[in-house]
Each structure stands twice: as structure tokens, then as C-alpha cells.
C-alpha atoms as a PDB file:
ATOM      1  CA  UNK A   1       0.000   0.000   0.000  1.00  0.00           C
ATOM      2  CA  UNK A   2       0.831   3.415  -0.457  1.00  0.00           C
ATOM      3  CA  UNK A   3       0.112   6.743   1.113  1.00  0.00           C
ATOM      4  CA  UNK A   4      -2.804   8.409   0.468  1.00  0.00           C
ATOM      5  CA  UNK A   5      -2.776  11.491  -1.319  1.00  0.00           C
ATOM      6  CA  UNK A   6      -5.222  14.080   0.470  1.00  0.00           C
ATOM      7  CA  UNK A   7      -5.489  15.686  -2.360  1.00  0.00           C
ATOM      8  CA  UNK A   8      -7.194  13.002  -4.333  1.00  0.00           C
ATOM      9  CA  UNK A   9     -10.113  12.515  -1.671  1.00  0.00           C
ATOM     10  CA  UNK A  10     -13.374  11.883  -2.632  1.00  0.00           C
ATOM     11  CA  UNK A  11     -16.213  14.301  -1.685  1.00  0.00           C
ATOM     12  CA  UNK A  12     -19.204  12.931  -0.487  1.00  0.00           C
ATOM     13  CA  UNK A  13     -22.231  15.120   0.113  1.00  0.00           C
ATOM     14  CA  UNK A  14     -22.831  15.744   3.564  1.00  0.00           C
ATOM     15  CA  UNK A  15     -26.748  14.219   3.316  1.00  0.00           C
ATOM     16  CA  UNK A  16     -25.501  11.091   1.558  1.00  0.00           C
ATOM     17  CA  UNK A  17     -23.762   9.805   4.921  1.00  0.00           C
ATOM     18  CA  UNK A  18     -26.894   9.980   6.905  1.00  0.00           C
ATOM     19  CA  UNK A  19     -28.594   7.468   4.627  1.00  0.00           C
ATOM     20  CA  UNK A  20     -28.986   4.006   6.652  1.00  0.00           C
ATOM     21  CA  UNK A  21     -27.504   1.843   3.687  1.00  0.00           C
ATOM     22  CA  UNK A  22     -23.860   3.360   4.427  1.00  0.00           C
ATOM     23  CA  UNK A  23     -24.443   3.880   8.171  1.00  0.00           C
ATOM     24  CA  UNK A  24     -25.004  -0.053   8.614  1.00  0.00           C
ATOM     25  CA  UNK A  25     -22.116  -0.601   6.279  1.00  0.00           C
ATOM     26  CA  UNK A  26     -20.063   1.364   8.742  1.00  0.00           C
ATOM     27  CA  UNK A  27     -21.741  -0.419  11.521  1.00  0.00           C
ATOM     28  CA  UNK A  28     -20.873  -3.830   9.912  1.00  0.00           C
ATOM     29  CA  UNK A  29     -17.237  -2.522   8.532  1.00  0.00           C
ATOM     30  CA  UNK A  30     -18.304  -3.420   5.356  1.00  0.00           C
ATOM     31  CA  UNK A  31     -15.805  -2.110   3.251  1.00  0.00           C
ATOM     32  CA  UNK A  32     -16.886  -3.096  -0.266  1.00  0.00           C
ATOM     33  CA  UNK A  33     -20.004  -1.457   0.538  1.00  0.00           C
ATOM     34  CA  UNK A  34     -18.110   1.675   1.634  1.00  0.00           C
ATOM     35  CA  UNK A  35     -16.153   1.849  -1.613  1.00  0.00           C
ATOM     36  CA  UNK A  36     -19.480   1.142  -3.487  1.00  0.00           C
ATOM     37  CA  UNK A  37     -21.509   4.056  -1.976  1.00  0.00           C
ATOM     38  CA  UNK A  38     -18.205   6.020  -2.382  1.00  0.00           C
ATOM     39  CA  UNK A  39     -18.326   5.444  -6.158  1.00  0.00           C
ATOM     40  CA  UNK A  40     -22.194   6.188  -5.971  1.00  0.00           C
ATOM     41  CA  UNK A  41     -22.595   9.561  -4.071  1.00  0.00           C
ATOM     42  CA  UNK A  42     -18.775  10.702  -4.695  1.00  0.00           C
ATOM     43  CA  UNK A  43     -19.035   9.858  -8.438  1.00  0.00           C
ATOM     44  CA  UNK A  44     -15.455   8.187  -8.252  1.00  0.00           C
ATOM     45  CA  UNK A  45     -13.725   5.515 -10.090  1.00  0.00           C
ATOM     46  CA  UNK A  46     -12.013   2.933  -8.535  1.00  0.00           C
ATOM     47  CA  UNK A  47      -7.971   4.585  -9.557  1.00  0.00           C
ATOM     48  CA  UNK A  48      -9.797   7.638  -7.648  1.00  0.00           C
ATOM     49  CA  UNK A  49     -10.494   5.890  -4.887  1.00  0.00           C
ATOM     50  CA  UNK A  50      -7.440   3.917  -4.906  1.00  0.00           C
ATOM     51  CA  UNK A  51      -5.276   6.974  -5.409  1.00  0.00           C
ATOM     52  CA  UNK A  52      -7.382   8.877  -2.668  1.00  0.00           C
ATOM     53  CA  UNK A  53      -6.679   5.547   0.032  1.00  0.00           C
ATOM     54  CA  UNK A  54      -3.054   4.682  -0.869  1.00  0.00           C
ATOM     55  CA  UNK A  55      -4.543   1.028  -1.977  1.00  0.00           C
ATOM     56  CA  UNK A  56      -3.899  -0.316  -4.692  1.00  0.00           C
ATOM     57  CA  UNK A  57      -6.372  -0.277  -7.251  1.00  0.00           C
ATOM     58  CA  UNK A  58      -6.057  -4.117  -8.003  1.00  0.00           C
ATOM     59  CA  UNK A  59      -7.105  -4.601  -3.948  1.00  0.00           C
ATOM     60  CA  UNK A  60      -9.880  -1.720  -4.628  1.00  0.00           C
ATOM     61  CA  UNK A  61     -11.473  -3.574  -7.094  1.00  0.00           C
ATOM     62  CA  UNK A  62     -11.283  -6.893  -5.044  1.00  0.00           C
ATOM     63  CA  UNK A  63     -12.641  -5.001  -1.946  1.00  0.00           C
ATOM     64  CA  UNK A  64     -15.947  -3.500  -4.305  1.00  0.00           C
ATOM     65  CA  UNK A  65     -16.247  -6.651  -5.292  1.00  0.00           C
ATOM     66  CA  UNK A  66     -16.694  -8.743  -2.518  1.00  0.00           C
ATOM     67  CA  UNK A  67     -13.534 -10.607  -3.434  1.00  0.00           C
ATOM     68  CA  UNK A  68     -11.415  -9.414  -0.408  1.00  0.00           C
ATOM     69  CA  UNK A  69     -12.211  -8.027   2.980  1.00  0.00           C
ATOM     70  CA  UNK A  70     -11.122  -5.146   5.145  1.00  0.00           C
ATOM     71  CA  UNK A  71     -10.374  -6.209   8.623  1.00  0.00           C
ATOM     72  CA  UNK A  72      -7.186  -4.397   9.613  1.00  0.00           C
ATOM     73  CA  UNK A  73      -7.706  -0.348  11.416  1.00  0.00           C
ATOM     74  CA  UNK A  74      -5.294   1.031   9.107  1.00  0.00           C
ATOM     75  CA  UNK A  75      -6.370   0.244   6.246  1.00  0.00           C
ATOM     76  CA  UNK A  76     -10.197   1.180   7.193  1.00  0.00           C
ATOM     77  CA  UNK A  77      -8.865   4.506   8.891  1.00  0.00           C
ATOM     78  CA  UNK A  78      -7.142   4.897   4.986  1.00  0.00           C
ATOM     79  CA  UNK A  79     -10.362   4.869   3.627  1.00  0.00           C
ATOM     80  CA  UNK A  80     -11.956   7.105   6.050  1.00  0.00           C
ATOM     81  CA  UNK A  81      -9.371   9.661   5.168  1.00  0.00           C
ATOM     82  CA  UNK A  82      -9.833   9.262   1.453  1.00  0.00           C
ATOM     83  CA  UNK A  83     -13.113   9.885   1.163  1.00  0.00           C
ATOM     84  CA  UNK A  84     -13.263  12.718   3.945  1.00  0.00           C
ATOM     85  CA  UNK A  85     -15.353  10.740   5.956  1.00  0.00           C
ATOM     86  CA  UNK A  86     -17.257  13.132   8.888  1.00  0.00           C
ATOM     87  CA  UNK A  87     -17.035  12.248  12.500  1.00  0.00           C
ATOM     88  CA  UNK A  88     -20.046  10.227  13.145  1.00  0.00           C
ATOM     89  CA  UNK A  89     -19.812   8.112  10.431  1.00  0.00           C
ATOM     90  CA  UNK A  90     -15.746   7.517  11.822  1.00  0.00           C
ATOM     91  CA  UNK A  91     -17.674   6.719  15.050  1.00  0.00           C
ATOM     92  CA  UNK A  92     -20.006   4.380  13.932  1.00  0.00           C
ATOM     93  CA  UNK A  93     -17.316   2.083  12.095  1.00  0.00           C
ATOM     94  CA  UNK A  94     -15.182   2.444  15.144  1.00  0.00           C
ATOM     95  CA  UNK A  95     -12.742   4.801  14.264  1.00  0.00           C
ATOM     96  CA  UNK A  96     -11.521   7.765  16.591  1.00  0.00           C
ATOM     97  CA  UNK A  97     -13.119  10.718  15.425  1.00  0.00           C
ATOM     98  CA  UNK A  98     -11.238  14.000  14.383  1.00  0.00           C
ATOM     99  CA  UNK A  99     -12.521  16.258  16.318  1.00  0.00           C
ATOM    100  CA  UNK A 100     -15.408  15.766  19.104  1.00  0.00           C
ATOM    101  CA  UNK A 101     -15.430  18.232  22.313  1.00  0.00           C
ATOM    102  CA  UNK A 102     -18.904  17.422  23.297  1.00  0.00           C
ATOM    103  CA  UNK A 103     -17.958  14.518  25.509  1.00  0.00           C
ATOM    104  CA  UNK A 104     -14.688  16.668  27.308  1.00  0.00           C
ATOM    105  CA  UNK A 105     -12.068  13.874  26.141  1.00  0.00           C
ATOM    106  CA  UNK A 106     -11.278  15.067  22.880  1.00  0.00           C
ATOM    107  CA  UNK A 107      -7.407  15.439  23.787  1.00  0.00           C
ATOM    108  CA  UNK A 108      -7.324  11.260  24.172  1.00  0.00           C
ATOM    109  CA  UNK A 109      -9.061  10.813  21.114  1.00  0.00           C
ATOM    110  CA  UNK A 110      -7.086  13.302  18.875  1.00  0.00           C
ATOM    111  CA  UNK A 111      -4.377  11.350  19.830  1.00  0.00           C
ATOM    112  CA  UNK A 112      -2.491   8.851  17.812  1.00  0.00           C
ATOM    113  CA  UNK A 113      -2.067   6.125  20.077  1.00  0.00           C
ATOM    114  CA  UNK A 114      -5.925   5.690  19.850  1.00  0.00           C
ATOM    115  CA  UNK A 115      -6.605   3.139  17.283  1.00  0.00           C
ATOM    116  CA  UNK A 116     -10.206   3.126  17.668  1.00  0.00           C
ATOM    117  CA  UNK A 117     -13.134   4.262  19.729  1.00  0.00           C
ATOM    118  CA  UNK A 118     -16.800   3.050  20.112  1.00  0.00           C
ATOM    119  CA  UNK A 119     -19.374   5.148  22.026  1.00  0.00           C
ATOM    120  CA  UNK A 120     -20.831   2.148  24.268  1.00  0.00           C
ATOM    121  CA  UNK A 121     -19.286  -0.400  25.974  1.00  0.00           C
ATOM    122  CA  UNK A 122     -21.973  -3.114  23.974  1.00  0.00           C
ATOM    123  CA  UNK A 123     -20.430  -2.184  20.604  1.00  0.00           C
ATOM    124  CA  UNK A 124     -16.631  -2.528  21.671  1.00  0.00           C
ATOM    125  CA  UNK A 125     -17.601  -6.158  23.326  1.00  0.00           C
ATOM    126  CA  UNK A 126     -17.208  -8.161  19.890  1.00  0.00           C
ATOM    127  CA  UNK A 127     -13.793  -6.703  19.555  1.00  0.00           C
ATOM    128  CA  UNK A 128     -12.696  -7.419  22.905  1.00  0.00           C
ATOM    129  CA  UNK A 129     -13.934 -10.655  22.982  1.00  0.00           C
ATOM    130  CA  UNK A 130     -12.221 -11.840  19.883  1.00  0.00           C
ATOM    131  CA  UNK A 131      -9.020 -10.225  21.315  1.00  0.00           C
ATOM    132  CA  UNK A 132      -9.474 -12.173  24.347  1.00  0.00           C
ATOM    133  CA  UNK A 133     -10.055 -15.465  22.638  1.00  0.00           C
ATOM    134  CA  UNK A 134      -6.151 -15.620  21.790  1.00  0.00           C
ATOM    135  CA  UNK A 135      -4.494 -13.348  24.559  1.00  0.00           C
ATOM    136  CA  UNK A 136      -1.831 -15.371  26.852  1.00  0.00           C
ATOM    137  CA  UNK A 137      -1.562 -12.420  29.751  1.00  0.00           C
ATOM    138  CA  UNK A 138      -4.525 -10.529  30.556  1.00  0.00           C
ATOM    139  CA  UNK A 139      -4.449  -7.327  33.093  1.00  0.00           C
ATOM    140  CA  UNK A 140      -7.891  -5.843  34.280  1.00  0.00           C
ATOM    141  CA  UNK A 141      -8.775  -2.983  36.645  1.00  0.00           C
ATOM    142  CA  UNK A 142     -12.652  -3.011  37.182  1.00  0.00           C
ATOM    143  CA  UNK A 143     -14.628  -2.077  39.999  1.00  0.00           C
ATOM    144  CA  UNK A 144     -16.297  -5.502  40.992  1.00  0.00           C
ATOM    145  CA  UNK A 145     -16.517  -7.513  37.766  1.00  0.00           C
ATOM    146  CA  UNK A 146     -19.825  -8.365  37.651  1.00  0.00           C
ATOM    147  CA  UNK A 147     -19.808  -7.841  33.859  1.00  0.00           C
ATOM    148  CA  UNK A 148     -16.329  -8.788  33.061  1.00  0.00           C
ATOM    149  CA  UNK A 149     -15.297 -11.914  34.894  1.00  0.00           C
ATOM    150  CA  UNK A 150     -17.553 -13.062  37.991  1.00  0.00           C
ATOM    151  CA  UNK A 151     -20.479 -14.524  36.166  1.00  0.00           C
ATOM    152  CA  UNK A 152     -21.114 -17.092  34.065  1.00  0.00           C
ATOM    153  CA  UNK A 153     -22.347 -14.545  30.898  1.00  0.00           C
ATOM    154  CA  UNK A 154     -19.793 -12.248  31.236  1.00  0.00           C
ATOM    155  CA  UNK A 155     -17.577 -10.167  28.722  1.00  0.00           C
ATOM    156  CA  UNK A 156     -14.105 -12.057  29.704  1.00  0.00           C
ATOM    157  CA  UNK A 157     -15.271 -15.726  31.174  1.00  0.00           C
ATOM    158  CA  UNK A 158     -16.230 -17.136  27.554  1.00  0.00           C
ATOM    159  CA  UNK A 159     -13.635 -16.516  25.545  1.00  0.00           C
ATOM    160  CA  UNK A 160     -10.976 -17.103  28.551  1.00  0.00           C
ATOM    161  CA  UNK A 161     -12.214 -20.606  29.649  1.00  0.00           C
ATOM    162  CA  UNK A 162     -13.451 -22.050  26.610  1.00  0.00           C
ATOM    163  CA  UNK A 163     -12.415 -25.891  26.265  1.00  0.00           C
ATOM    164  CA  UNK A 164      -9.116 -26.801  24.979  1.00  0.00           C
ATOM    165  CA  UNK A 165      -7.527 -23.372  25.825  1.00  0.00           C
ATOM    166  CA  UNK A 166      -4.335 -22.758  27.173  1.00  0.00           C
ATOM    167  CA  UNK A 167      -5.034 -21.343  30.297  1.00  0.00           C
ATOM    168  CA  UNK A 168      -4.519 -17.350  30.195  1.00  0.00           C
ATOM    169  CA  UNK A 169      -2.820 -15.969  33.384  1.00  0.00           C
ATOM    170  CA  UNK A 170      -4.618 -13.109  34.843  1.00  0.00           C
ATOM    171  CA  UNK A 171      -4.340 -10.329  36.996  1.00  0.00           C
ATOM    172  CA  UNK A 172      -7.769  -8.644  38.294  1.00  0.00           C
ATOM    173  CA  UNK A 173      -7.831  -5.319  40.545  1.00  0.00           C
ATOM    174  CA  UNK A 174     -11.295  -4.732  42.152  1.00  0.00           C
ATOM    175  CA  UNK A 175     -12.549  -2.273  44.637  1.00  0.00           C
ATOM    176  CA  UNK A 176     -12.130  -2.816  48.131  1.00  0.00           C
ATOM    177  CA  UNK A 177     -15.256  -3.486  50.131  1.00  0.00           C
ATOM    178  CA  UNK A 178     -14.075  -1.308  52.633  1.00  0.00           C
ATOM    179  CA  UNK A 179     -12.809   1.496  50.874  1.00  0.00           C
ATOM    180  CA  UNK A 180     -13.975   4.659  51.147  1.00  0.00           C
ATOM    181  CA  UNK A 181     -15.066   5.159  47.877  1.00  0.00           C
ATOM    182  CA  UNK A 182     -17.733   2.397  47.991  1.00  0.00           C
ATOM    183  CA  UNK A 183     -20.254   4.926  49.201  1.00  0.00           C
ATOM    184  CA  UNK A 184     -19.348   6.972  46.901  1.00  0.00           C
ATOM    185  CA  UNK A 185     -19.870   4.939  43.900  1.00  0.00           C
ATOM    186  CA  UNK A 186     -23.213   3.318  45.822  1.00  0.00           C
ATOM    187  CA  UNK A 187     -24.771   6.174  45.303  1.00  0.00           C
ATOM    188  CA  UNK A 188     -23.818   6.806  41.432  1.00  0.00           C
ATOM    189  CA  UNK A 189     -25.253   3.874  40.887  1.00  0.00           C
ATOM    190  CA  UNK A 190     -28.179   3.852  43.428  1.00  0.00           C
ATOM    191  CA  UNK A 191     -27.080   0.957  45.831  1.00  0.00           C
ATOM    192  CA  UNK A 192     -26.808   1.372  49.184  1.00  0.00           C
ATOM    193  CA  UNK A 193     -23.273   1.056  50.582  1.00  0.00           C
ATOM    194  CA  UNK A 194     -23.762  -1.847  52.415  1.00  0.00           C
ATOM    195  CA  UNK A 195     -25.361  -3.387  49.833  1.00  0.00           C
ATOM    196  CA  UNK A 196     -22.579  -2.560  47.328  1.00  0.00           C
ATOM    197  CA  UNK A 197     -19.747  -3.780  49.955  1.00  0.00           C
ATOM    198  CA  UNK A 198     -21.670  -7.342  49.617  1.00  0.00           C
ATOM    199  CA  UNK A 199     -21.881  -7.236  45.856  1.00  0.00           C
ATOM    200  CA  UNK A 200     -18.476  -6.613  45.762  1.00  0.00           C
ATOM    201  CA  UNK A 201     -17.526 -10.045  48.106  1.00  0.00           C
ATOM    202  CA  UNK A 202     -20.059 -11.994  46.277  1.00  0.00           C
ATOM    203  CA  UNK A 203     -17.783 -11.260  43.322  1.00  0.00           C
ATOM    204  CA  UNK A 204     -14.734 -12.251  45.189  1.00  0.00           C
ATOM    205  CA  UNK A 205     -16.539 -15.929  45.991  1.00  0.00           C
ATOM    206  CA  UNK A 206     -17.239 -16.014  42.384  1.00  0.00           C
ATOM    207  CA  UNK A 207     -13.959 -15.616  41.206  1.00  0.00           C
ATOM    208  CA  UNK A 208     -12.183 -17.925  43.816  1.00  0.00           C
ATOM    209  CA  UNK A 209     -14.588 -20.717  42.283  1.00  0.00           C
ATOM    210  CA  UNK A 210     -13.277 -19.734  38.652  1.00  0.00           C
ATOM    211  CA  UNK A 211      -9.795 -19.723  40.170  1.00  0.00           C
ATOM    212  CA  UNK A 212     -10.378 -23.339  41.645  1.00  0.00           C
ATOM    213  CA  UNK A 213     -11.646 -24.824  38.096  1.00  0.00           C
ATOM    214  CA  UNK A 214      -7.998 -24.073  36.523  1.00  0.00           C
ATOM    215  CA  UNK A 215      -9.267 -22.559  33.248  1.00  0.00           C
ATOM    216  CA  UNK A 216      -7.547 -19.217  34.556  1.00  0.00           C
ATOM    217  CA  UNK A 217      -4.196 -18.934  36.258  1.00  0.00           C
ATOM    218  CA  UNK A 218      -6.275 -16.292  38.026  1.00  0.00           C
ATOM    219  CA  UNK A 219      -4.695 -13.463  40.637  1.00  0.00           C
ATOM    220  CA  UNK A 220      -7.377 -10.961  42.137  1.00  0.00           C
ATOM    221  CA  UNK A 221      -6.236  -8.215  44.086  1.00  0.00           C
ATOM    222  CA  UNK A 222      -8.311  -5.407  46.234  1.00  0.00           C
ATOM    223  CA  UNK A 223      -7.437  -1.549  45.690  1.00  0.00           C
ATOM    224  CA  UNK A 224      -8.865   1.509  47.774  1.00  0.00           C
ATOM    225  CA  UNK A 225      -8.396   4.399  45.493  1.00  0.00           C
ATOM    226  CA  UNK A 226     -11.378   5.920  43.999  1.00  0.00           C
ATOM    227  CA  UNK A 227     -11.756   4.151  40.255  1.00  0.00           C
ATOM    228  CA  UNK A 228     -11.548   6.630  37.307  1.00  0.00           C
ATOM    229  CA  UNK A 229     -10.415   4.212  34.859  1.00  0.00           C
ATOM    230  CA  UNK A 230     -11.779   0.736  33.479  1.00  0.00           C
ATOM    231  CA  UNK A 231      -8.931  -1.199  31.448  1.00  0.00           C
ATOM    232  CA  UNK A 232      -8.361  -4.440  30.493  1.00  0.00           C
ATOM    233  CA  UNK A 233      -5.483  -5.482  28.593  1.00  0.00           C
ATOM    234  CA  UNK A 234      -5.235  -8.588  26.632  1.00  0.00           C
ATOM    235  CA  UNK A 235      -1.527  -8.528  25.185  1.00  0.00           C
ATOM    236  CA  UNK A 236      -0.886  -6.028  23.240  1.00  0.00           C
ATOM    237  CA  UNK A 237      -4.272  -4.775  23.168  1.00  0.00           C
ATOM    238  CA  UNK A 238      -5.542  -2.318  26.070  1.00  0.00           C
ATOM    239  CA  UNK A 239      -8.731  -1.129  26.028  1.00  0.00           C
ATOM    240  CA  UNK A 240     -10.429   1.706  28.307  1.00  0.00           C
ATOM    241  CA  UNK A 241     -13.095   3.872  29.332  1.00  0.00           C
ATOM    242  CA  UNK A 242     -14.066   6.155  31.993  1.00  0.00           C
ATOM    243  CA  UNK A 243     -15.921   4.540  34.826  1.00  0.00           C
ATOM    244  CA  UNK A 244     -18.836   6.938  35.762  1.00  0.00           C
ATOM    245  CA  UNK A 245     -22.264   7.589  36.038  1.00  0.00           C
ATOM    246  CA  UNK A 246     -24.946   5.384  33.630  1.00  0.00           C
ATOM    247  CA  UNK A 247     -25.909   8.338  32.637  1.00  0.00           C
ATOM    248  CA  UNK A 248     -22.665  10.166  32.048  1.00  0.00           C
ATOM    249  CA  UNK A 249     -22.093  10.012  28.010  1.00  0.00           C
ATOM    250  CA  UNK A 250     -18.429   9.750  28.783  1.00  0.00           C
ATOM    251  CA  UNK A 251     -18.969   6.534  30.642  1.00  0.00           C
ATOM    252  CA  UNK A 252     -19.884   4.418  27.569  1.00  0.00           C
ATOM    253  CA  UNK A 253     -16.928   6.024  25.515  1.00  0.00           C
ATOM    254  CA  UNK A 254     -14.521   2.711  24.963  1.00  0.00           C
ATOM    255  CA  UNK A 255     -10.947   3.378  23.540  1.00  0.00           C
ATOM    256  CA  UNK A 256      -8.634   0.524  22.183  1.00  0.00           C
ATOM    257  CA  UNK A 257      -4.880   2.214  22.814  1.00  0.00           C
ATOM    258  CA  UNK A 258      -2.014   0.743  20.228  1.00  0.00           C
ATOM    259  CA  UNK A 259       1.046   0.435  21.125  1.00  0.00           C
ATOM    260  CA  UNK A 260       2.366   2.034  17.693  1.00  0.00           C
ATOM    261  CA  UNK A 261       3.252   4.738  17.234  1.00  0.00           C
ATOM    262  CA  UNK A 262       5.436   4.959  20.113  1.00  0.00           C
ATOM    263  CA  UNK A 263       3.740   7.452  22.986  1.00  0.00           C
ATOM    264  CA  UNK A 264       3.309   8.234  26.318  1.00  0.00           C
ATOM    265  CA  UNK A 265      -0.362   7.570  26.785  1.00  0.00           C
ATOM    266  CA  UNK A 266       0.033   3.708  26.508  1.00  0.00           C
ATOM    267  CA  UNK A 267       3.203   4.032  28.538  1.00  0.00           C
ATOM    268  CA  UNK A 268       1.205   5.839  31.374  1.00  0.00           C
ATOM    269  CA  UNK A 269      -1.435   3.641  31.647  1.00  0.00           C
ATOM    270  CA  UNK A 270       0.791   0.640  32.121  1.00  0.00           C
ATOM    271  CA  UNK A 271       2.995   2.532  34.881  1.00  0.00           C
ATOM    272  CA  UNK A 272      -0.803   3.274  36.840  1.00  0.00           C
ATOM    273  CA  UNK A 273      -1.499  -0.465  36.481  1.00  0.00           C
ATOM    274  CA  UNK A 274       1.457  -1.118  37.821  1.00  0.00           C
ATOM    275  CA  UNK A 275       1.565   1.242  40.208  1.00  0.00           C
ATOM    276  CA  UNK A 276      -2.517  -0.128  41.158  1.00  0.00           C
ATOM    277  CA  UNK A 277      -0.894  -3.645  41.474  1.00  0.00           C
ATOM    278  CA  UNK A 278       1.860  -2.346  43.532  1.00  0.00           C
ATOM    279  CA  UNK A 279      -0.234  -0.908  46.168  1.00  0.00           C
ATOM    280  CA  UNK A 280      -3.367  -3.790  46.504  1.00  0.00           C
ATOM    281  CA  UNK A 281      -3.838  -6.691  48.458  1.00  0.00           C
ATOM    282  CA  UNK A 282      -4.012 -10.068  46.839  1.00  0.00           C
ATOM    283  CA  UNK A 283      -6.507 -11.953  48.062  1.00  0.00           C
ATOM    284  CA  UNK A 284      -7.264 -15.095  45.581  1.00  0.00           C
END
């Protein structure tokens, strides 16, 4: 491949993007339809396109096709470049937008470390669980891991102890019952405190029965800080979001971080994990 050429992009009407056709291709990542409703509303050939991508045009006409598929963020974020593609439509393919101040974070998601974004946690799941089916070392900081680990449906468990897998080994940070912040965060979420103390044990039983099946070489430690950030890292991959209110738009905002090109935002949220593990108390 080579690099597109902004001055070849394609210009797409504005209207044409909000038509559902293209914004369930997006959904779906459907890049041959992309190309096609690129050549439909953008009137451009397929050298256009391929000059505007930095594809080649033998792989654009494979792609329109149906012959080949798109699956890798680069490529995808090449087309989105070539054919000017506005932030929503970024968004709903999974791409970090250009420029979005409405939910305060824009500096993290301007920035190039930030290989993808999705605006609810649901829509990042498919990712994360197909990351998750191959990852050897997995590190998560949640807050009680209800919905990543502890139960039998949730994001992590499938994908980690399905049969004939090499067990992954796993570190977990969840919140202290007895921190300080659980009253806190009870009331975000309308619990009681007491209440969300017990929740947050129940998990801990939960866990120590996954830990005694052997399908996870699985370490769970208790912090007391306040949580700000959910991550989970699978490998390479580390994925994040804001822990906050349901209704807090920010909260569903879910950022996969790469470690190329080389940066300090990656880098920093390793050094907090480590610093998290550093400072908790193991207890499974």
C-alpha cells in the first residue's frame, strides 16, 4: 500500500452519509459497501479511490467486489481519510473521530495512540472478545466484575475458559469493600453502601470458584483508590473507558490504545497499572 494522497479525496455530500444503507455498512465494517456508496454519491472511479486511500487499485477492485475483505484499522482509517469521511460516520465504524469536544475527552481521542473508539461499551464487546479469545496475559482494573469476569455470561469468562484453551494468566484489581469510595460509587449507581460492599464479596466468591476450576491462572487483588479508569489489557491490546455515572455520556466512551506509534499515553497507563498492582492486596 501506499500513502494516500489528500489531495485526491473523494467528496461525499454531507446528506448522503446519513442514509442508513452506508451507516449499517459502517456499523458492519463493510468495506466493499463503503467503496461502493463512495463510487455512488462521490461519483469516483475505482484509480480515484485507490489513489485517494493509498490502496492499490487491483485490492480496490477486489474489496468492491466482494472478493477481499477489510479487517485491519489502518487500512479502514485509509479509507476514512480518502473519502473525507465526517465524524459520526468515523464513530459508527469504530474509528476515533477528528474532532469531538462534546464529551470533554477530545485530547485522548485526537491522539495517535488511539486506534479506535466506540461510544458504548456493547459495541466494543465483539472486539474485545475476539481479542481475548487468543491473549496469553490478561491485566484488568474493574470495579467488581460483575460484567467482566464473575459470572457465568460475562464479557471475559467465555472466551478465557473455553475448552481446549491454554489457560490465560490473569491479573484482576477490584474495589475494596471497605474502601472509602464504595459509598461513593453506591450512590452513582443507586445501591446502598452496604449493599454494594456485599456485591463486591459476592464477586470475590465467584472468582475464587473460577480460580479453583484451573481454566484461569487467576490473581485478584483489592485496591482503595477511587476508580476513574476501566482497562483491560489482553496482550498487546488495552482497552479503556471512563468509569462513571450510567448516565454520564463519557462513561460508555470505549478506547482501544495501540502500542504504535510509540507514545506516552500507553506508557502511562501501564505505569498506573502497575503502580494499582503495587499498592493492593491479593486476596485469591
Amino acid at each position: 500500500m501506499s500513502e494516500p494522497v489528500s489531495g485526491d479525496a473523494v467528496d461525499i455530500p454531507a446528506w448522503a452519509w446519513e442514509r442508513e444503507e452506508i451507516r449499517e455498512a459502517l456499523r458492519t465494517r463493510d468495506a466493499g459497501a463503503i467503496l461502493r456508496f463512495a463510487q455512488q454519491y462521490g461519483g469516483a472511479s475505482q484509480s480515484r479511490i485507490a489513489a485517494a486511500t493509498g490502496l492499490l487499485q487491483g485490492r480496490v477492485n477486489e474489496i468492491v467486489r466482494g472478493r477481499r475483505s477489510v479487517v485491519r484499522f489502518d487500512v479502514f482509517e485509509r479509507i476514512a481519510q480518502g473519502l473525507r469521511m465526517p465524524d459520526h460516520a468515523r464513530l459508527l465504524m469504530g474509528l476515533a473521530p477528528r474532532r469531538l469536544r462534546s464529551y470533554g475527552v477530545g485530547d485522548l481521542m485526537d491522539h495517535p495512540q488511539v486506534a479506535a473508539v466506540a461510544l458504548t461499551k456493547p459495541e466494543a464487546a465483539a472486539e474485545i472478545r475476539e481479542v481475548a479469545a487468543g491473549a496469553d496475559a490478561v491485566d484488568v482494573v474493574g470495579v467488581r466484575a460483575m460484567g467482566l469476569l464473575a459470572l457465568g455470561d460475562s464479557l471475559l469468562r467465555g472466551p478465557l475458559t473455553r475448552r481446549g484453551r491454554t489457560p490465560a494468566r490473569m491479573r484482576l484489581l477490584l474495589l475494596h469493600p471497605e474502601s472509602p469510595a464504595v459509598a461513593r460509587i453506591a450512590e452513582k449507581v443507586g445501591e446502598t453502601p452496604r449493599f454494594f460492599a456485599s456485591s463486591l464479596r459476592f464477586a470475590e466468591e465467584m472468582l475464587g470458584a473460577l480460580a479453583e476450576e484451573g481454566t484461569i491462572h487467576l490473581e485478584v487483588y483489592r485496591y482503595r483508590t477511587t476508580p476513574v479508569w476501566r482497562l483491560v489489557r489482553l496482550d498487546a491490546a488495552t482497552f479503556v473507558s471512563v468509569i462513571g455515572p450510567p448516565a454520564d455520556p463519557r462513561g460508555s466512551l470505549v478506547y482501544r490504545l495501540s502500542p504504535t506509534p510509540p507514545g506516552s499515553v500507553l506508557h502511562g497507563f501501564d505505569r498506573w497499572f502497575e503502580a494499582m498492582l503495587g499498592e493492593a492486596e491479593r486476596v485469591i
